[in-house]
PDB file of N, CA and C in Angstrom:
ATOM      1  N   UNK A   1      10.449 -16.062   0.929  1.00  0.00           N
ATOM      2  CA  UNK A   1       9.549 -14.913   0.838  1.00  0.00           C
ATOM      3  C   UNK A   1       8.414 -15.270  -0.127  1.00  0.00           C
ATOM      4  N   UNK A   2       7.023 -14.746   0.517  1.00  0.00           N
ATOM      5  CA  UNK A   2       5.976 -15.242  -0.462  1.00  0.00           C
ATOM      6  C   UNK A   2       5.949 -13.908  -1.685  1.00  0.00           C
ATOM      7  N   UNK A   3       5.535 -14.820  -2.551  1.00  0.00           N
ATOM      8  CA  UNK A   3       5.278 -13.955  -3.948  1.00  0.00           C
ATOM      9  C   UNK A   3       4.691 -12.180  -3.102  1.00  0.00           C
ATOM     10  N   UNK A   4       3.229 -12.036  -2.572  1.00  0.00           N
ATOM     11  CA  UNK A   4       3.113 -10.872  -1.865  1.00  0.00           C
ATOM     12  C   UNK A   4       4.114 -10.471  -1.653  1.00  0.00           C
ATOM     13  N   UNK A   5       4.354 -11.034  -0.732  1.00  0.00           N
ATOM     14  CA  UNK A   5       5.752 -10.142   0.081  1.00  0.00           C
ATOM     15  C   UNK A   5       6.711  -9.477  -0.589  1.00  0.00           C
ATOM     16  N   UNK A   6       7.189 -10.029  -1.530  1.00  0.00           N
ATOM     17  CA  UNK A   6       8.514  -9.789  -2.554  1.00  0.00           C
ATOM     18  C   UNK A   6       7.700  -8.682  -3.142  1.00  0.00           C
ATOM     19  N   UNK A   7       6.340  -8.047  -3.747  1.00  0.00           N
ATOM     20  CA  UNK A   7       6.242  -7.087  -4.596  1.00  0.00           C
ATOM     21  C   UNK A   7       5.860  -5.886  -3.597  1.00  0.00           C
ATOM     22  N   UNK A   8       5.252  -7.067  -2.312  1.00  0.00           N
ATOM     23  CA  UNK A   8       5.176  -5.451  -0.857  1.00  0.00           C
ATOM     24  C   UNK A   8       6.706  -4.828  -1.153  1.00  0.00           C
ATOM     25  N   UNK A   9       7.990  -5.884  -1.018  1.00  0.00           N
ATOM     26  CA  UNK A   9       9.411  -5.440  -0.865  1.00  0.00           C
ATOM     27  C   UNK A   9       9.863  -4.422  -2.001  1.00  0.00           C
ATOM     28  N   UNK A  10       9.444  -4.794  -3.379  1.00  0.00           N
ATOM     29  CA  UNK A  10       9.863  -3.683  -4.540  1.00  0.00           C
ATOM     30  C   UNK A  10       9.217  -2.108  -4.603  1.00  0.00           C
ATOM     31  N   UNK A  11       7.683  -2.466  -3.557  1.00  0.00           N
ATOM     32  CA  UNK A  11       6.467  -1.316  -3.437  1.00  0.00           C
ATOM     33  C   UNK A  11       7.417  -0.653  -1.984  1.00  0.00           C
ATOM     34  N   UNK A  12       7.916  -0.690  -1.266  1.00  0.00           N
ATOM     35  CA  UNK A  12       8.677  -0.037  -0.412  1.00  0.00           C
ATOM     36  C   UNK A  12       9.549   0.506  -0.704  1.00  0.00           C
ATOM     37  N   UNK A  13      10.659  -0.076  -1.664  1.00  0.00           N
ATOM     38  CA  UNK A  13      12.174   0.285  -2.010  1.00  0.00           C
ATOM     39  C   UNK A  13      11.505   1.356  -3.047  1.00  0.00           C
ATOM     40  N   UNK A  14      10.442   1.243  -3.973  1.00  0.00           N
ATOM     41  CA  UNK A  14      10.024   2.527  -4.948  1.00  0.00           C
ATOM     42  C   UNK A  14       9.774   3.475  -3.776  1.00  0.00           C
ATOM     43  N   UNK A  15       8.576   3.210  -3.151  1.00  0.00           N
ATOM     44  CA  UNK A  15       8.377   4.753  -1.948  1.00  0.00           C
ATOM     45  C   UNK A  15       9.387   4.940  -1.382  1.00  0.00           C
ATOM     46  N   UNK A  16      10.516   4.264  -1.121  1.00  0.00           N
ATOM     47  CA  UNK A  16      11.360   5.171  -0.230  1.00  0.00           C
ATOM     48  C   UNK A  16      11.771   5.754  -1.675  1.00  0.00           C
ATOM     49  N   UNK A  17      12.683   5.275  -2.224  1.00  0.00           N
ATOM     50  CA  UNK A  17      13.272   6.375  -3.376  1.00  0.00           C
ATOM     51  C   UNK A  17      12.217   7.570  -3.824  1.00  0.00           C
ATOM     52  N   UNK A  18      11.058   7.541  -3.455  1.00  0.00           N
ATOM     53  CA  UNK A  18      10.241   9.004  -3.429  1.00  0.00           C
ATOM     54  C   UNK A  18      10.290   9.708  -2.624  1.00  0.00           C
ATOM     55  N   UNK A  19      10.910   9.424  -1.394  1.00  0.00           N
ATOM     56  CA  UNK A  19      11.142  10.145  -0.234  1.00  0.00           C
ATOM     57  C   UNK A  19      10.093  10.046   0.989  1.00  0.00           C
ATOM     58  N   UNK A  20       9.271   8.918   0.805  1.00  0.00           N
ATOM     59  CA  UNK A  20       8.809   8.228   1.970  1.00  0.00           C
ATOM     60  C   UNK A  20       9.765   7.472   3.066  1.00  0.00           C
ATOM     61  N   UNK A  21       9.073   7.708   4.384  1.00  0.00           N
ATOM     62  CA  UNK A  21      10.033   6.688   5.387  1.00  0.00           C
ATOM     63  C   UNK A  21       8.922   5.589   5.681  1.00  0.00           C
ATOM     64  N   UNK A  22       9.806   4.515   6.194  1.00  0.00           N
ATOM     65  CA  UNK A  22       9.013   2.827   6.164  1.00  0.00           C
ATOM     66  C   UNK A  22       8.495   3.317   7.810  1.00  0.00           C
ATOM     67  N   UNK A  23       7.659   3.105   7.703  1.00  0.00           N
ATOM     68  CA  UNK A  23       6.602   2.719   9.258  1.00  0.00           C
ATOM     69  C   UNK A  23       7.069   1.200  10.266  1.00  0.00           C
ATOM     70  N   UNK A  24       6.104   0.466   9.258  1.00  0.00           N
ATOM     71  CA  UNK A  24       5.464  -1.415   9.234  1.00  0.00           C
ATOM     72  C   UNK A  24       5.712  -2.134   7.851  1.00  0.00           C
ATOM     73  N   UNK A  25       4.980  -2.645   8.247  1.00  0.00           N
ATOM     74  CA  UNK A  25       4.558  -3.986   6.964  1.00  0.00           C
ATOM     75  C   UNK A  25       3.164  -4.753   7.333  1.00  0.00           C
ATOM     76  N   UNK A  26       2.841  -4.962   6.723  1.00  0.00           N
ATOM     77  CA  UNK A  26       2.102  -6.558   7.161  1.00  0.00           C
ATOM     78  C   UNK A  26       1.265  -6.158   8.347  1.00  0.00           C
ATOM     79  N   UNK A  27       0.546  -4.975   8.704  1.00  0.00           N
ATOM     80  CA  UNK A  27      -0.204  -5.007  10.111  1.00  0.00           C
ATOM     81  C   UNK A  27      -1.382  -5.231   9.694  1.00  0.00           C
ATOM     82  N   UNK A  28      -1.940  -6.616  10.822  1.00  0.00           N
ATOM     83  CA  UNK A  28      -3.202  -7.609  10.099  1.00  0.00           C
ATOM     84  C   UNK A  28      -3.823  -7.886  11.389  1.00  0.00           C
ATOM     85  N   UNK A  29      -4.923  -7.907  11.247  1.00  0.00           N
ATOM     86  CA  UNK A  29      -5.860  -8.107  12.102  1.00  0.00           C
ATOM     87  C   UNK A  29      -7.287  -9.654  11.630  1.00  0.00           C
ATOM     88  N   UNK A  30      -8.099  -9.187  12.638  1.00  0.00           N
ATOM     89  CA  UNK A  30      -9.277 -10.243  11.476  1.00  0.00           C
ATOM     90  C   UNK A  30      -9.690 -10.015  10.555  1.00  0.00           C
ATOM     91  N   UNK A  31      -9.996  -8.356  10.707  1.00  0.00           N
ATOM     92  CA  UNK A  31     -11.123  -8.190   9.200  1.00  0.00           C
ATOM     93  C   UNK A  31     -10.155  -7.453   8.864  1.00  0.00           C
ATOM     94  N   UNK A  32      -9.033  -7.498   8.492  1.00  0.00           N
ATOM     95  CA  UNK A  32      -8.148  -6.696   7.593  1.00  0.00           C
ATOM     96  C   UNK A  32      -6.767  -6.720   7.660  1.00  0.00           C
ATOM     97  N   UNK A  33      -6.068  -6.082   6.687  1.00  0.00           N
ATOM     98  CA  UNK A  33      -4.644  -6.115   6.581  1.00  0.00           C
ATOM     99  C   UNK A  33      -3.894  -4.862   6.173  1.00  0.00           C
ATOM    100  N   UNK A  34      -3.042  -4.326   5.999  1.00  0.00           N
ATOM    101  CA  UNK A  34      -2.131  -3.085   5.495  1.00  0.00           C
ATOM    102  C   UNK A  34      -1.206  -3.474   5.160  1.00  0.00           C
ATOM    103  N   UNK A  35      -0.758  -3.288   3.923  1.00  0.00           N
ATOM    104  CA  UNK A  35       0.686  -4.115   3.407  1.00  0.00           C
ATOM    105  C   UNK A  35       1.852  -2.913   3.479  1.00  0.00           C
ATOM    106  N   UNK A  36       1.788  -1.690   4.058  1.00  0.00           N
ATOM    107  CA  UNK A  36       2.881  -0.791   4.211  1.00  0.00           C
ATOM    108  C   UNK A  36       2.234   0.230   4.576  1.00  0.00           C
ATOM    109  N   UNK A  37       3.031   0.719   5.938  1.00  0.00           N
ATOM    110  CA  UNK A  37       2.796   2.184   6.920  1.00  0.00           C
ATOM    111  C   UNK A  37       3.972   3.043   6.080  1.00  0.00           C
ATOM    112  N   UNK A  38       3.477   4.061   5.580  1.00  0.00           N
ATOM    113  CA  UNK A  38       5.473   5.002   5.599  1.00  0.00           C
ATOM    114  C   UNK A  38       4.328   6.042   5.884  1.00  0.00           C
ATOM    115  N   UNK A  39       5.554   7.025   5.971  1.00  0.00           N
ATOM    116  CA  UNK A  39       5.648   8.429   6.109  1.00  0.00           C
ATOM    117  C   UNK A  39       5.888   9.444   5.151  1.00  0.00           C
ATOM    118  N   UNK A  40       4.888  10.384   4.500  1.00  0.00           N
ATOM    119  CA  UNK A  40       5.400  11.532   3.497  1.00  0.00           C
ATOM    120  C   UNK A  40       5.217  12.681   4.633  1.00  0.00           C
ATOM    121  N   UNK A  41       6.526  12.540   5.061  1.00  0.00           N
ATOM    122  CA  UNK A  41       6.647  14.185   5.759  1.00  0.00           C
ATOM    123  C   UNK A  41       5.502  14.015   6.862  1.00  0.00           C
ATOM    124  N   UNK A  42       4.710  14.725   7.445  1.00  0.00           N
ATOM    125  CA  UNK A  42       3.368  14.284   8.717  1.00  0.00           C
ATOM    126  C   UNK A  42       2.373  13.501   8.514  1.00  0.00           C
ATOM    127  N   UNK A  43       2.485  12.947   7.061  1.00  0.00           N
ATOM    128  CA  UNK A  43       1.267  12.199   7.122  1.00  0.00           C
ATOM    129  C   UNK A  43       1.357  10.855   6.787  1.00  0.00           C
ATOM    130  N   UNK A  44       0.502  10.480   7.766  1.00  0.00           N
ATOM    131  CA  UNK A  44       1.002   8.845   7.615  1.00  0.00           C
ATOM    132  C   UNK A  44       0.009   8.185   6.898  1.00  0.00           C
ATOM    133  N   UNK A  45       0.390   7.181   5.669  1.00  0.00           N
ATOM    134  CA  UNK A  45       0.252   6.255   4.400  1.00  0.00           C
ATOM    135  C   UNK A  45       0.036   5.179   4.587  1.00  0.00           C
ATOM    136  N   UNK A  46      -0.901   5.023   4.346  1.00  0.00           N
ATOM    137  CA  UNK A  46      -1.338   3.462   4.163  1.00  0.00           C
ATOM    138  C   UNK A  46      -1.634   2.799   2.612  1.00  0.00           C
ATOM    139  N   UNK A  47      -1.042   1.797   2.972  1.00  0.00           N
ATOM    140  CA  UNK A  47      -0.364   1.183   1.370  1.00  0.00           C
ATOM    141  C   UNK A  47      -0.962  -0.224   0.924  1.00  0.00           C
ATOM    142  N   UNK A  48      -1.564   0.098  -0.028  1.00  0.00           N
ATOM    143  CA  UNK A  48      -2.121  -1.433  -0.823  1.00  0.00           C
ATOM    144  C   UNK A  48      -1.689  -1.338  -1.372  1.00  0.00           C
ATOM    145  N   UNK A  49      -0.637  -2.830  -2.008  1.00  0.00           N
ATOM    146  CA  UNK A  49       0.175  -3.165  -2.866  1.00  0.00           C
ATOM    147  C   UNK A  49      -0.658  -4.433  -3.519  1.00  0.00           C
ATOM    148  N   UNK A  50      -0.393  -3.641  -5.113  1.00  0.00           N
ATOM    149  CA  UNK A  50      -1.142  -4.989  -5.910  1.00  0.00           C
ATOM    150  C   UNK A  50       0.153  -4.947  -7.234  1.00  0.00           C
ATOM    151  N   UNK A  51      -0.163  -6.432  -7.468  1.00  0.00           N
ATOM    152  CA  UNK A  51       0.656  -7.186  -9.112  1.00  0.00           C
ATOM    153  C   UNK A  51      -0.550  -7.318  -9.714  1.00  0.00           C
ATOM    154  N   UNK A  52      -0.200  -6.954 -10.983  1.00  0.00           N
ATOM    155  CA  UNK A  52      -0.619  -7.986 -12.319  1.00  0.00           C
ATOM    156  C   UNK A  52       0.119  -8.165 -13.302  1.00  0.00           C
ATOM    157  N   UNK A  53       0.331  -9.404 -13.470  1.00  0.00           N
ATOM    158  CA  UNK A  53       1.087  -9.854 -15.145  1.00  0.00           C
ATOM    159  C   UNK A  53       0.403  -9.256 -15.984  1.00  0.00           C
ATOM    160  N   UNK A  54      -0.662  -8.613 -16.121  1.00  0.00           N
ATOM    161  CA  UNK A  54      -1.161  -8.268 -17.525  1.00  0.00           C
ATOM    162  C   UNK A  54      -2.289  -7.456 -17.269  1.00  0.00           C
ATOM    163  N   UNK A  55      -2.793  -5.669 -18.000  1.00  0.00           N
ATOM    164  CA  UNK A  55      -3.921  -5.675 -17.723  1.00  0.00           C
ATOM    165  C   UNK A  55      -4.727  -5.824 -18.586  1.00  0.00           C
ATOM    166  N   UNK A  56      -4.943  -7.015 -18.971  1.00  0.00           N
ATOM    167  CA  UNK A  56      -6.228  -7.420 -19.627  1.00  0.00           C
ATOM    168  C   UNK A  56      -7.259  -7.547 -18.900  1.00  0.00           C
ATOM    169  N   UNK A  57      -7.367  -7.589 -17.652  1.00  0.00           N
ATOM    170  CA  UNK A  57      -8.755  -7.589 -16.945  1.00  0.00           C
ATOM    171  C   UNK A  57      -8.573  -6.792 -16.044  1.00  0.00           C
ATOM    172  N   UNK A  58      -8.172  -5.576 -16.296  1.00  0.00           N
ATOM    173  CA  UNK A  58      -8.337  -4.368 -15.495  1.00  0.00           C
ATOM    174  C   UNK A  58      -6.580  -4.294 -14.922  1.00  0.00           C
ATOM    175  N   UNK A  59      -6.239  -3.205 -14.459  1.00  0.00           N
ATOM    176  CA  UNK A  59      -5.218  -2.712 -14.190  1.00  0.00           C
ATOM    177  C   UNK A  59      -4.885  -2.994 -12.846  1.00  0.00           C
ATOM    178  N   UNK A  60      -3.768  -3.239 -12.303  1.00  0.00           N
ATOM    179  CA  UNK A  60      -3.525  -3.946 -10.841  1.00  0.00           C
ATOM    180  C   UNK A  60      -4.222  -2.789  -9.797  1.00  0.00           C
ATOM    181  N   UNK A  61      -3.779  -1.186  -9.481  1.00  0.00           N
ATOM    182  CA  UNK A  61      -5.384  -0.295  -9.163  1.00  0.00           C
ATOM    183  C   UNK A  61      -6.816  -0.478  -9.444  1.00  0.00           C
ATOM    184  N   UNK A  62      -7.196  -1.173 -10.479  1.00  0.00           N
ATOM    185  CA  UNK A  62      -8.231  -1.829 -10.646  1.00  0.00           C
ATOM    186  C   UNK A  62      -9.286  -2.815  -9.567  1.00  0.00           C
ATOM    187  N   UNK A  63      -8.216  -3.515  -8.980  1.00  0.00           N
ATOM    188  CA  UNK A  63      -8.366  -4.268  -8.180  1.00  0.00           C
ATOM    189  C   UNK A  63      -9.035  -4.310  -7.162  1.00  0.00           C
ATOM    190  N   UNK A  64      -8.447  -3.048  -6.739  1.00  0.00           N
ATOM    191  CA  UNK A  64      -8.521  -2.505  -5.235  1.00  0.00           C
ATOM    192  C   UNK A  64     -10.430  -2.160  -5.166  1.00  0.00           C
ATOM    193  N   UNK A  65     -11.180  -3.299  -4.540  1.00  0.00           N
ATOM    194  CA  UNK A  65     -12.391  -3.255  -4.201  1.00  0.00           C
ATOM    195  C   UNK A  65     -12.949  -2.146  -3.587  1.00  0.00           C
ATOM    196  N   UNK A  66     -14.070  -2.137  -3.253  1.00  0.00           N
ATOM    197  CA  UNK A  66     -14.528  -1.606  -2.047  1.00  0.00           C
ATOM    198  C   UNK A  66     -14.855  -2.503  -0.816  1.00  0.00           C
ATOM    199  N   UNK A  67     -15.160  -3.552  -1.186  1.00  0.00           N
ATOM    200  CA  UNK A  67     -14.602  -4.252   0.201  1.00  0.00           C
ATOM    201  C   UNK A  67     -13.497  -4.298   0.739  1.00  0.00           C
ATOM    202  N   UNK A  68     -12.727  -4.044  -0.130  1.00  0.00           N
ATOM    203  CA  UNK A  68     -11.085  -4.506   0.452  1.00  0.00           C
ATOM    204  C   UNK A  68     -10.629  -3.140   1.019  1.00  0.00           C
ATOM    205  N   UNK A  69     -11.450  -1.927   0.461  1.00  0.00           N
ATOM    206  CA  UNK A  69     -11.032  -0.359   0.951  1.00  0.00           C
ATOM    207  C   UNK A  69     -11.466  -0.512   2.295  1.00  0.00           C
ATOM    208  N   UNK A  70     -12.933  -1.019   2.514  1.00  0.00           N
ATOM    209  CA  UNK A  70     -13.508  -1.062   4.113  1.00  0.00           C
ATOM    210  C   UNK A  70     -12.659  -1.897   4.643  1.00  0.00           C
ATOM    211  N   UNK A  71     -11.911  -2.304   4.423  1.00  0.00           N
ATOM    212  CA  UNK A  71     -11.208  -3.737   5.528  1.00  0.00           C
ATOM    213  C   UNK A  71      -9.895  -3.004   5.647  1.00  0.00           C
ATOM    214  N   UNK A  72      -9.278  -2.213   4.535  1.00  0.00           N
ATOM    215  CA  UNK A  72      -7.622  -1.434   4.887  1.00  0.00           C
ATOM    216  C   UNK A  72      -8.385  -0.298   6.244  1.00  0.00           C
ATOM    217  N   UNK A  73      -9.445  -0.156   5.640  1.00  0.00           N
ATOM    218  CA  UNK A  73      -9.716   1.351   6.600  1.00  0.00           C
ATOM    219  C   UNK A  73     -10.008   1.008   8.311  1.00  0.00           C
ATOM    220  N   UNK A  74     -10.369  -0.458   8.076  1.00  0.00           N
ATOM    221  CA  UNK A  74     -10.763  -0.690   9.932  1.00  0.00           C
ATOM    222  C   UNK A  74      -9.724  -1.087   9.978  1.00  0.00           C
ATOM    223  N   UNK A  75      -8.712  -1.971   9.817  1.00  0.00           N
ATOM    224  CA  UNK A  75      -7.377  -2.046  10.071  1.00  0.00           C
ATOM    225  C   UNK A  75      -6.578  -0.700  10.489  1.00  0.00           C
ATOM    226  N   UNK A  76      -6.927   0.216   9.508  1.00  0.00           N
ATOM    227  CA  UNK A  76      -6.029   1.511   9.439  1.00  0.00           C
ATOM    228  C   UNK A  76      -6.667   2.378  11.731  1.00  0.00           C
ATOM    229  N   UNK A  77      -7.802   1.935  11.399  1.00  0.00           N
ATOM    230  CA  UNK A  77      -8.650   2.428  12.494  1.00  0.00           C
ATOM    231  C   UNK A  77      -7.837   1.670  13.368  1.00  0.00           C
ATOM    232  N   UNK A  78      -7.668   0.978  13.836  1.00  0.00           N
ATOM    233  CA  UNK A  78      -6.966  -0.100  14.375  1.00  0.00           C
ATOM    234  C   UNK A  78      -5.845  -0.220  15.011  1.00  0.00           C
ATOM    235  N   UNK A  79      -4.795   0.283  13.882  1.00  0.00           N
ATOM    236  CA  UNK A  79      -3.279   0.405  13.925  1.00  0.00           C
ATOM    237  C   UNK A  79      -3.161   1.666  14.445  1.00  0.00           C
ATOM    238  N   UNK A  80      -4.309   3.055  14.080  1.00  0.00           N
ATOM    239  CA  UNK A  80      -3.901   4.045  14.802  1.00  0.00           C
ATOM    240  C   UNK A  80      -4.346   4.564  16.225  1.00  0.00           C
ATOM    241  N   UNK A  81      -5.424   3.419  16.900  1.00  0.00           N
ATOM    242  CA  UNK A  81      -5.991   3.344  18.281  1.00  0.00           C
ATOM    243  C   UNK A  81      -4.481   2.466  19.016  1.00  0.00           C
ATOM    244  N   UNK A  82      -3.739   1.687  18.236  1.00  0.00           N
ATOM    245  CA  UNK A  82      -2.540   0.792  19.081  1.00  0.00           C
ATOM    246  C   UNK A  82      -1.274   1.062  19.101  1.00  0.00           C
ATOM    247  N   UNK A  83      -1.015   2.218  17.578  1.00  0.00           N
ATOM    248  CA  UNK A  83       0.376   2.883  17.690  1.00  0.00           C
ATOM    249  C   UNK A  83      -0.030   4.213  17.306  1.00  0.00           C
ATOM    250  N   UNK A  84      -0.396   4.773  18.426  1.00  0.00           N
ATOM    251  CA  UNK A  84      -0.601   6.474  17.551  1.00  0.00           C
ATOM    252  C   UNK A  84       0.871   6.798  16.954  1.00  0.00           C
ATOM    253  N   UNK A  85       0.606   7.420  16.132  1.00  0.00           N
ATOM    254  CA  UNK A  85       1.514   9.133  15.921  1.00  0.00           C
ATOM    255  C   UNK A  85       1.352   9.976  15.545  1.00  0.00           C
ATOM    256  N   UNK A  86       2.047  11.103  16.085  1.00  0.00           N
ATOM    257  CA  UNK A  86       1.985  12.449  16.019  1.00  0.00           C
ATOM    258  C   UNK A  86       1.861  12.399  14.219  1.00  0.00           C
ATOM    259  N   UNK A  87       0.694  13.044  13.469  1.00  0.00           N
ATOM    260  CA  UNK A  87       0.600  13.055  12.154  1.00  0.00           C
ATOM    261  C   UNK A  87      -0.122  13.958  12.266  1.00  0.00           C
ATOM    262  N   UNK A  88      -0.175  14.773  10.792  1.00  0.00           N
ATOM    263  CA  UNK A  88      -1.248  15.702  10.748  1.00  0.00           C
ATOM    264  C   UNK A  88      -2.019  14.947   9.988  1.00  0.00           C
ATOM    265  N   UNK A  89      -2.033  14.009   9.210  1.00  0.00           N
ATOM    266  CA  UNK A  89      -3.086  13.684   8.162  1.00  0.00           C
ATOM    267  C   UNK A  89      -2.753  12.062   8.030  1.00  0.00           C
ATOM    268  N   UNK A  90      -3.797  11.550   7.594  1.00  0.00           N
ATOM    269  CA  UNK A  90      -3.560  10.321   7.270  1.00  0.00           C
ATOM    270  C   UNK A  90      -3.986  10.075   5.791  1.00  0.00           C
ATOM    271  N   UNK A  91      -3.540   8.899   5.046  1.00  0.00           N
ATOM    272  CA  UNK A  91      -3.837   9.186   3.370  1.00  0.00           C
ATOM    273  C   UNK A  91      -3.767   7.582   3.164  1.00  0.00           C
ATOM    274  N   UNK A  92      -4.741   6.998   2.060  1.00  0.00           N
ATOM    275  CA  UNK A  92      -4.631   5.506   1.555  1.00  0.00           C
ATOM    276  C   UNK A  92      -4.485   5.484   0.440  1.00  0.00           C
ATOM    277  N   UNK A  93      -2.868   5.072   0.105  1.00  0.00           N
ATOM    278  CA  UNK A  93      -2.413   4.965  -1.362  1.00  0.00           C
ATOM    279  C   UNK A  93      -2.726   3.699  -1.985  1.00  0.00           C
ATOM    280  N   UNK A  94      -2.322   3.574  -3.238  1.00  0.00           N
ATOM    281  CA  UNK A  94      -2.517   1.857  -4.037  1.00  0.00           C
ATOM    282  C   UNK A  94      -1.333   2.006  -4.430  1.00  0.00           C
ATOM    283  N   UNK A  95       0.284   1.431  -4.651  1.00  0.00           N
ATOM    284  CA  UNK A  95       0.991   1.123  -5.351  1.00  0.00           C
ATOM    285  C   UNK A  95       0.931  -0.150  -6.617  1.00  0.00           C
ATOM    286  N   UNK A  96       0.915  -0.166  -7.651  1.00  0.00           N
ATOM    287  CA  UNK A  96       0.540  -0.995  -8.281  1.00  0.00           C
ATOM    288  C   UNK A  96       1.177  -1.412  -9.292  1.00  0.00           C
ATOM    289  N   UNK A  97       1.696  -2.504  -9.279  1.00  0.00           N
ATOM    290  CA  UNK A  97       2.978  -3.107 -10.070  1.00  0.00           C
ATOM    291  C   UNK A  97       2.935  -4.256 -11.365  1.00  0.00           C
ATOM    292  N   UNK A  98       3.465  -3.913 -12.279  1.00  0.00           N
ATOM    293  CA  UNK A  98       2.981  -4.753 -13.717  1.00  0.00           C
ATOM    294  C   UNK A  98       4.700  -4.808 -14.464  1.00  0.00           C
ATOM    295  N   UNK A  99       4.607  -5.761 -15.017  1.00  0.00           N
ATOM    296  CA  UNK A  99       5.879  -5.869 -15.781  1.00  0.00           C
ATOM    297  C   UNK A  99       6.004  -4.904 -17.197  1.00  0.00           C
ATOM    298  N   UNK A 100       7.125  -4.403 -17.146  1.00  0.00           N
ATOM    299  CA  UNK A 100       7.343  -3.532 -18.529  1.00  0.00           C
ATOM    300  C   UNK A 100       8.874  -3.428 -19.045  1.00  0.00           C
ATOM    301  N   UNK A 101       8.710  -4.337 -20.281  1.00  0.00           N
ATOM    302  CA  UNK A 101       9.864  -4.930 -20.910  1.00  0.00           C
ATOM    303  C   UNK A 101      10.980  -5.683 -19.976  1.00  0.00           C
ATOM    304  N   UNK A 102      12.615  -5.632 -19.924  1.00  0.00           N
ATOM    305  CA  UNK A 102      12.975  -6.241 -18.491  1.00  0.00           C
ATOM    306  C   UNK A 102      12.520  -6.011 -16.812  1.00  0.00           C
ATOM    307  N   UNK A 103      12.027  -5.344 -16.706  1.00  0.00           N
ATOM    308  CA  UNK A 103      11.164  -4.118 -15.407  1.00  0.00           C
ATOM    309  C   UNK A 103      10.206  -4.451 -15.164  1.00  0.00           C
ATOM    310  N   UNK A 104       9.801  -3.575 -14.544  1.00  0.00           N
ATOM    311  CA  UNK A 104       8.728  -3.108 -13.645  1.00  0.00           C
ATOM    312  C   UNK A 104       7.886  -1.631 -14.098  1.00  0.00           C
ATOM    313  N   UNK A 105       6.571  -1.537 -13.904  1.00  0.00           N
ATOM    314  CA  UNK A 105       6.330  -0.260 -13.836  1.00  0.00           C
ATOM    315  C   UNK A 105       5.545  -0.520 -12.573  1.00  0.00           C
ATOM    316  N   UNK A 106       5.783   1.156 -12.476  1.00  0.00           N
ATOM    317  CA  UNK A 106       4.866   1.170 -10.864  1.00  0.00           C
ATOM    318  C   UNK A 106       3.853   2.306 -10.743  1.00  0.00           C
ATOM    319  N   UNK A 107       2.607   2.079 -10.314  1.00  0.00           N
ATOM    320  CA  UNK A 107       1.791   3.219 -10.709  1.00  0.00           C
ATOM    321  C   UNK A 107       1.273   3.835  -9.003  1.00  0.00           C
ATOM    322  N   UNK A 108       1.327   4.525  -8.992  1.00  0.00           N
ATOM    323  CA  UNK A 108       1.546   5.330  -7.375  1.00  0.00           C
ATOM    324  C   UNK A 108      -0.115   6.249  -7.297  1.00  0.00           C
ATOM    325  N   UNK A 109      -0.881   5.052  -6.888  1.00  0.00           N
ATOM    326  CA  UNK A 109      -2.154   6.877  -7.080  1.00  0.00           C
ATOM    327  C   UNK A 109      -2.187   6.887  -5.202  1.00  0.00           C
ATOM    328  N   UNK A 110      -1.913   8.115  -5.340  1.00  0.00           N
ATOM    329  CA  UNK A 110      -1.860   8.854  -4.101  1.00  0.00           C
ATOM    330  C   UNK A 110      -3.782   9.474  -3.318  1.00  0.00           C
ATOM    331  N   UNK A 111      -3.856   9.010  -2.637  1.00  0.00           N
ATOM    332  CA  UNK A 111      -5.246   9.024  -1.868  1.00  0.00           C
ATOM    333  C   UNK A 111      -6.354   8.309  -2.618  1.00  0.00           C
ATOM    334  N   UNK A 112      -5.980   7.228  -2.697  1.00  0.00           N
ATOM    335  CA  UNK A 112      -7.033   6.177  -3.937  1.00  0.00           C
ATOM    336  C   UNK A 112      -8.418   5.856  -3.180  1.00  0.00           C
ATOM    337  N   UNK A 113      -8.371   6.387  -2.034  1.00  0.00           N
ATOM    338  CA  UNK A 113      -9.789   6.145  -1.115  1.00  0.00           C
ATOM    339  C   UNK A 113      -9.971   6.987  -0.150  1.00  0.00           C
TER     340      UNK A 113
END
């Protein structure tokens, strides 16, 4: 498992224990990627998952560009022209993961775009 992958895997196992359900993973196209589909109840989530060892140069939410927002969002355009579902709303979260003491912290901003 690549480094990504493994903190997509800890950014899933936190949303489900919030009471999200898992969608996907990994739905990638050319100009873009989505690192996690779930479900809060009708509305379906789209998930950028970021690490940082440290925020000394900004906070792993930090990260999250505006280029990189236009590229989740045509992806997101994308994934929902090839797998609809019945949703009332759609929403683009950042999960964002940093080490704290033996752990993890995880910072969840809910509609970050």
């Amino acid at each position: 498992m690549t480094r990504g992958r493994h903190w997509e895997a800890m950014a899933r196992e936190f949303l489900l224990t919030q009471g999200l359900r898992f969608v996907a993973a990994n739905f990638a196209r050319r100009f873009g990627e989505i690192d996690l589909i779930m479900l809060d109840g009708a509305t379906l989530v789209f998930v950028e998952v970021k690490y940082r060892s440290s925020d000394r140069f900004g906070s792993s939410v930090e990260q999250v560009t505006p280029a990189k927002t236009r590229k989740i969002k045509l992806a997101a355009k994308a994934y929902l022209q090839i797998c609809p579902h019945e949703v009332e709303a759609v929403r683009f979260d950042v999960v964002g993961i940093s080490p704290e003491g033996t752990g993890y912290r995880f910072h969840w901003v809910k509609g970050a775009f």
